[in-house]
N, C-alpha and C. Protein backbone atom coordinates (compact mmCIF):
# COMPACT_ATOMS: atom_id res chain seq x y z
N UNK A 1 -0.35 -9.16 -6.99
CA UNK A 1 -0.91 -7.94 -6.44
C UNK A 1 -2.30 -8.19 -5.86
N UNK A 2 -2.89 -8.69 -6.07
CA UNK A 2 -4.32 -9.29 -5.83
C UNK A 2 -4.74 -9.78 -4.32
N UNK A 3 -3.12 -10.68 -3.54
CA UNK A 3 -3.44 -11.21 -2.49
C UNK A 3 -3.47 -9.72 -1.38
N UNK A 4 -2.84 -8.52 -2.01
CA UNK A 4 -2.65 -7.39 -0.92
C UNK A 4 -3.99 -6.45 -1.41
N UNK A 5 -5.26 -6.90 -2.04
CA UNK A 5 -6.17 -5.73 -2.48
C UNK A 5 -5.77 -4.06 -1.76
N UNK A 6 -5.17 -4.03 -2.41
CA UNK A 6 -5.21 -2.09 -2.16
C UNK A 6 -6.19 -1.43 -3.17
N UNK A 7 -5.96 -0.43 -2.51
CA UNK A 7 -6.91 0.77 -3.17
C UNK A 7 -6.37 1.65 -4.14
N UNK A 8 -4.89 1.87 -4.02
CA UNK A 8 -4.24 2.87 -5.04
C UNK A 8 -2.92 2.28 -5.05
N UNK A 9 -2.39 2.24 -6.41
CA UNK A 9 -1.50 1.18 -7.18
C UNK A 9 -0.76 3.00 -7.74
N UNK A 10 0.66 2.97 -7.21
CA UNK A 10 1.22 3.71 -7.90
C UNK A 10 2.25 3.15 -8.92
N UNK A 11 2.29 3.56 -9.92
CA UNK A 11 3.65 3.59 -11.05
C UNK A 11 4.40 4.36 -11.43
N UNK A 12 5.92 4.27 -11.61
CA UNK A 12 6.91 4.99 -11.84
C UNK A 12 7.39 5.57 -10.94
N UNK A 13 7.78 5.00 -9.58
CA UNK A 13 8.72 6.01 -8.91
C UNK A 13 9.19 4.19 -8.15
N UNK A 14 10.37 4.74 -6.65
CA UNK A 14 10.43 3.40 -6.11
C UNK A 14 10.16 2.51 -5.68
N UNK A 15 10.37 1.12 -5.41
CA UNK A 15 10.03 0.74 -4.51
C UNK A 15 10.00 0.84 -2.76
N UNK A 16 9.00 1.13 -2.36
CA UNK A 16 8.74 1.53 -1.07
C UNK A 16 8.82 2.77 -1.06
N UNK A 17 8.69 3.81 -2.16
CA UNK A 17 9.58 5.06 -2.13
C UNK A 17 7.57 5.85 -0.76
N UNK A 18 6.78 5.55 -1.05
CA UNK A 18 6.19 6.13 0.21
C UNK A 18 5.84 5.85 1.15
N UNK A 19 6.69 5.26 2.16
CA UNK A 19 7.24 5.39 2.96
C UNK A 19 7.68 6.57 3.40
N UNK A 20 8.37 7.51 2.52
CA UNK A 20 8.57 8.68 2.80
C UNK A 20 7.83 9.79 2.55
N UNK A 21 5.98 9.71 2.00
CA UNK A 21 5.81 10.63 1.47
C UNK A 21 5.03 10.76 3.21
N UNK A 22 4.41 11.95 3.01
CA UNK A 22 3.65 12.77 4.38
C UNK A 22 2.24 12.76 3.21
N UNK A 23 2.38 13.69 2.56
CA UNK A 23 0.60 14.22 2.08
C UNK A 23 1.20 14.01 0.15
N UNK A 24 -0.25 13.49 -0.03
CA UNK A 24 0.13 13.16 -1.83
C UNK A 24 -1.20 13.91 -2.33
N UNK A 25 -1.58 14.19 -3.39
CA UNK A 25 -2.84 14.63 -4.17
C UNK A 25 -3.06 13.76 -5.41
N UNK A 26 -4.15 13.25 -5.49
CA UNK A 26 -4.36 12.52 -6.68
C UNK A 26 -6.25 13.52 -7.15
N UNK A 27 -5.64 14.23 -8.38
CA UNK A 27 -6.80 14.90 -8.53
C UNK A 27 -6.98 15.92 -7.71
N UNK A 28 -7.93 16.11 -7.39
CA UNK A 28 -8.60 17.36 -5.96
C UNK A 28 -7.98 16.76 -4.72
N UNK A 29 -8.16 15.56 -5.02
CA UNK A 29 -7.88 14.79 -3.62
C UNK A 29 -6.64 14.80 -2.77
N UNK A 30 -6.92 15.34 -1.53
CA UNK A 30 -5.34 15.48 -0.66
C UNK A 30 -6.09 14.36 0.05
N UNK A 31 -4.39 13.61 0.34
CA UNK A 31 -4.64 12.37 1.60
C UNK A 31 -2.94 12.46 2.44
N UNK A 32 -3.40 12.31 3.35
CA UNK A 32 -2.05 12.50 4.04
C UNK A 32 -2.26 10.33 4.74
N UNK A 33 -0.60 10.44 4.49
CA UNK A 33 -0.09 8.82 4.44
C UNK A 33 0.33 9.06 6.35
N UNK A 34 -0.44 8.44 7.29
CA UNK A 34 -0.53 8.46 8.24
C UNK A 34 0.40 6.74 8.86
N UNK A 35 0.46 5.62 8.30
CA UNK A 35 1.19 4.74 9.01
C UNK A 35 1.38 3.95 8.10
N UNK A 36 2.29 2.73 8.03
CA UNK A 36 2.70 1.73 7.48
C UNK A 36 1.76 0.78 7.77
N UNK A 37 1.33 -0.03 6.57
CA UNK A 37 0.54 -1.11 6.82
C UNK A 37 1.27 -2.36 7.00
N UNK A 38 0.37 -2.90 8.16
CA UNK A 38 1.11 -4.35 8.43
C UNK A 38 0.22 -5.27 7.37
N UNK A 39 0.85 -6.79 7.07
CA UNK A 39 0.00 -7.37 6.13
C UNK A 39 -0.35 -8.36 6.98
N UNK A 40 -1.83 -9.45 6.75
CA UNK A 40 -2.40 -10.29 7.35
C UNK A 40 -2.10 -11.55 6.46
N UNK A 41 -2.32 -12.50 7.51
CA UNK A 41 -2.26 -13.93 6.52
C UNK A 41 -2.85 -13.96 5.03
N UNK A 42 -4.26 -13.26 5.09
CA UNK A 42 -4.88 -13.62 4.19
C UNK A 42 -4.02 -13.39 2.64
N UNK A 43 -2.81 -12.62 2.82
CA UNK A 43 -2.02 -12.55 1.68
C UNK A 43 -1.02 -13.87 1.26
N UNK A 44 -1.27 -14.66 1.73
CA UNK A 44 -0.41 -15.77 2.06
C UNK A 44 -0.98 -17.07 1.12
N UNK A 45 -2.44 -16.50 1.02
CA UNK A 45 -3.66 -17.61 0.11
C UNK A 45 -3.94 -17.19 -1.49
N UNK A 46 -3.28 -18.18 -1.80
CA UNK A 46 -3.54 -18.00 -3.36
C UNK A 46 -5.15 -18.05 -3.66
N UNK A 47 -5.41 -16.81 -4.76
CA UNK A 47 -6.84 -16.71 -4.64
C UNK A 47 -7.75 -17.61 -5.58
N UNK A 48 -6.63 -18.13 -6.59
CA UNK A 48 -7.03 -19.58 -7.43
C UNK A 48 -7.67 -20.31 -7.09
N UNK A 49 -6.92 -20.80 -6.44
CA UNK A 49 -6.48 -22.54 -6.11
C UNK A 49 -6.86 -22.33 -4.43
N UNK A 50 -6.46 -21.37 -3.38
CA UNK A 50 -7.07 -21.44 -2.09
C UNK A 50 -5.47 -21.95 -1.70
N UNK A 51 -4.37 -22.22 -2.33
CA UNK A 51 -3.37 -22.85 -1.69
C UNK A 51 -2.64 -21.63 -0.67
N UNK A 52 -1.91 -22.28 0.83
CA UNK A 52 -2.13 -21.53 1.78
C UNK A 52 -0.25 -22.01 1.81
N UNK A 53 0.03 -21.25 1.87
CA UNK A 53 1.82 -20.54 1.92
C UNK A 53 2.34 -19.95 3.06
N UNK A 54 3.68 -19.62 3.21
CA UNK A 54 4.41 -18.54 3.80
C UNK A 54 4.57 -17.66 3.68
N UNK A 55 4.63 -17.14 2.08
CA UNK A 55 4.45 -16.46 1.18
C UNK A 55 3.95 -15.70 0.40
N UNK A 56 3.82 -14.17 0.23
CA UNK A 56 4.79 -13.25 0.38
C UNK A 56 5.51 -12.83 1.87
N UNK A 57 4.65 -13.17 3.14
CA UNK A 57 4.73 -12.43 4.34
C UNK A 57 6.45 -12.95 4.65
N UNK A 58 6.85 -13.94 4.48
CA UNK A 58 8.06 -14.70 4.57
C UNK A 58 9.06 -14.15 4.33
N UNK A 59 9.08 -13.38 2.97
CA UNK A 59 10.04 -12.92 2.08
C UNK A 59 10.16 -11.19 2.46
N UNK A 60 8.71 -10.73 2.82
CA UNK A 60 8.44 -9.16 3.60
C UNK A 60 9.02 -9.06 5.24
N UNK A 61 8.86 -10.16 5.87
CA UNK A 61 9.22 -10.04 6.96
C UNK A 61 10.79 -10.31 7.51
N UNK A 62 11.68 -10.78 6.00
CA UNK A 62 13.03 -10.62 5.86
C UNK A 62 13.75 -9.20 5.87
N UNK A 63 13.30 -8.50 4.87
CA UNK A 63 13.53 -7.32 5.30
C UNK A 63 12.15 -6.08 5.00
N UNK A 64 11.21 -5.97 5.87
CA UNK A 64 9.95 -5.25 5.85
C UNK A 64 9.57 -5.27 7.43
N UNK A 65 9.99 -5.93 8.36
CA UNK A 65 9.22 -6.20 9.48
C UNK A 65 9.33 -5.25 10.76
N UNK A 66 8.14 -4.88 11.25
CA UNK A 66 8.35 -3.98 12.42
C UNK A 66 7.64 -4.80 13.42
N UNK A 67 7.56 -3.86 14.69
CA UNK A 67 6.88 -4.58 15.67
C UNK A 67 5.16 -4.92 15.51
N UNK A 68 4.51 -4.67 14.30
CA UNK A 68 3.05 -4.88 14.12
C UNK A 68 3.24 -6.08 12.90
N UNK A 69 4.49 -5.85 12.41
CA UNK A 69 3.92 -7.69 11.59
C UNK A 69 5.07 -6.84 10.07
N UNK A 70 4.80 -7.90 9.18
CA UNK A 70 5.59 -7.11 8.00
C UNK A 70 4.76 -5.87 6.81
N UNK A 71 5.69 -5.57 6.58
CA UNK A 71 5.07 -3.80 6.21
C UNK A 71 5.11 -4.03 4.93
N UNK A 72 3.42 -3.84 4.27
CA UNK A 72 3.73 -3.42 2.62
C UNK A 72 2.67 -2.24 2.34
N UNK A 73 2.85 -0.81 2.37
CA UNK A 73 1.99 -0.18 1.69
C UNK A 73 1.77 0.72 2.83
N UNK A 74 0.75 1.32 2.55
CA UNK A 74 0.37 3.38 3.49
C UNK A 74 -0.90 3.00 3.88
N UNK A 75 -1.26 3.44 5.11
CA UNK A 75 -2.61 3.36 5.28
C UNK A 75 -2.91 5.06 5.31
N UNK A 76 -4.02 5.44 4.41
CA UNK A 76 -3.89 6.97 4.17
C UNK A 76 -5.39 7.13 4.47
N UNK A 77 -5.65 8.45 4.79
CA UNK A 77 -6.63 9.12 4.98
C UNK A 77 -6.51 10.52 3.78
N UNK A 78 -8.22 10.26 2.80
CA UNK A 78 -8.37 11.97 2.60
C UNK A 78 -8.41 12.50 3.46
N UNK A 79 -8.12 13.84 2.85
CA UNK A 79 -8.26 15.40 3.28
C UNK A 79 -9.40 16.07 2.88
N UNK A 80 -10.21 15.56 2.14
CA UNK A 80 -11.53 16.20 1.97
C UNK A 80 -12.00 15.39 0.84
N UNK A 81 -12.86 16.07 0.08
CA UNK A 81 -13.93 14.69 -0.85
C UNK A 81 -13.21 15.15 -2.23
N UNK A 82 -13.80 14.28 -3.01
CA UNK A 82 -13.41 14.09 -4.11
C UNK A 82 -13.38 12.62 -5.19
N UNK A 83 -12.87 12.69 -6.21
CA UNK A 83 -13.21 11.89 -7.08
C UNK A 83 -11.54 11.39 -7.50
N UNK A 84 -11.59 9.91 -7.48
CA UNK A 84 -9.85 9.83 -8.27
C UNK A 84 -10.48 8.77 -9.08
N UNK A 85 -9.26 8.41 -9.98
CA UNK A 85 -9.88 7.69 -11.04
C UNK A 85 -8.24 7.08 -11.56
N UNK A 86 -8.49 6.09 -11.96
CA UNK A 86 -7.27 4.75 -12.95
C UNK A 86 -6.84 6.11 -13.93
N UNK A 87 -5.48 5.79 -13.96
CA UNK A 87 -4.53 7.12 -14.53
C UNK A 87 -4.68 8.36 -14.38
N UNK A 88 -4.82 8.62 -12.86
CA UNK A 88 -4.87 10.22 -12.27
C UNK A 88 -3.27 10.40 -11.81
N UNK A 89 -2.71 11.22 -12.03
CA UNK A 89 -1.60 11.83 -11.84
C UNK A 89 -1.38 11.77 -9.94
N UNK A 90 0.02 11.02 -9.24
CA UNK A 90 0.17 11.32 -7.72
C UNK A 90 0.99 12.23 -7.67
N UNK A 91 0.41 13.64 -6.96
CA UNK A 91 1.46 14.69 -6.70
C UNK A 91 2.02 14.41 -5.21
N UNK A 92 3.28 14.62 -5.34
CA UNK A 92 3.61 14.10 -4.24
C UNK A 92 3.95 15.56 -3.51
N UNK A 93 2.81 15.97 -2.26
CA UNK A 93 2.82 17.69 -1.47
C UNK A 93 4.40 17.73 -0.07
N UNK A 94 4.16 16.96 0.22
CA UNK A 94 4.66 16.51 1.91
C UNK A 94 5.70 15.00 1.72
C-alpha cells in the first residue's frame, strides 16, 4: 500500500467498489469522487531497497487500464471544510 500513498484507505466494502460512488461523507466532510486515478511509475519502486519493477502497474494494467495509464483509486475533491480522522465512518451519499 505504501508504493500508491493515498490519502483515504477504505475498509469493508469491494474491491474497486468506488468506482461507482459519485459523493461519500466522512464526518462533516462531503467530497464528491470526480475521476479515476491513473498510477505513475513511481509505484513500481520498492521503497526499501529502491528495487525498480513492472510491478504492480503490470498486473493493474491487465485488467485496470484506460486510455490515461492503469487505474487504482478516486481522485476526489471536498465539498467544504472539515476535519476526518483514522476510523471515521464512509457514508456513501451519491
Amino acid at each position: 500500500m505504501n508504493r500508491f500513498r493515498p490519502n483515504i484507505v477504505v475498509k469493508g466494502c469491494e474491491p474497486f467498489a468506488e468506482d461507482t460512488w459519485k459523493r461519500i461523507r466522512i464526518g462533516d466532510v462531503e467530497m464528491a469522487l470526480v475521476k479515476p486515478c491513473p498510477r505513475c511509475v513511481v509505484t513500481t519502486i520498492d521503497k526499501e531497497t529502491l528495487e525498480k519493477s513492472k510491478e504492480p502497474l503490470k498486473t493493474l494494467a491487465a485488467y485496470r487500464n484506460q486510455e490515461d495509464g492503469a487505474m487504482f483509486g478516486m481522485n476526489v475533491i471536498p465539498l467544504n471544510e472539515g476535519d476526518i480522522k483514522v476510523g471515521m465512518s464512509v457514508e456513501i451519499l451519491e
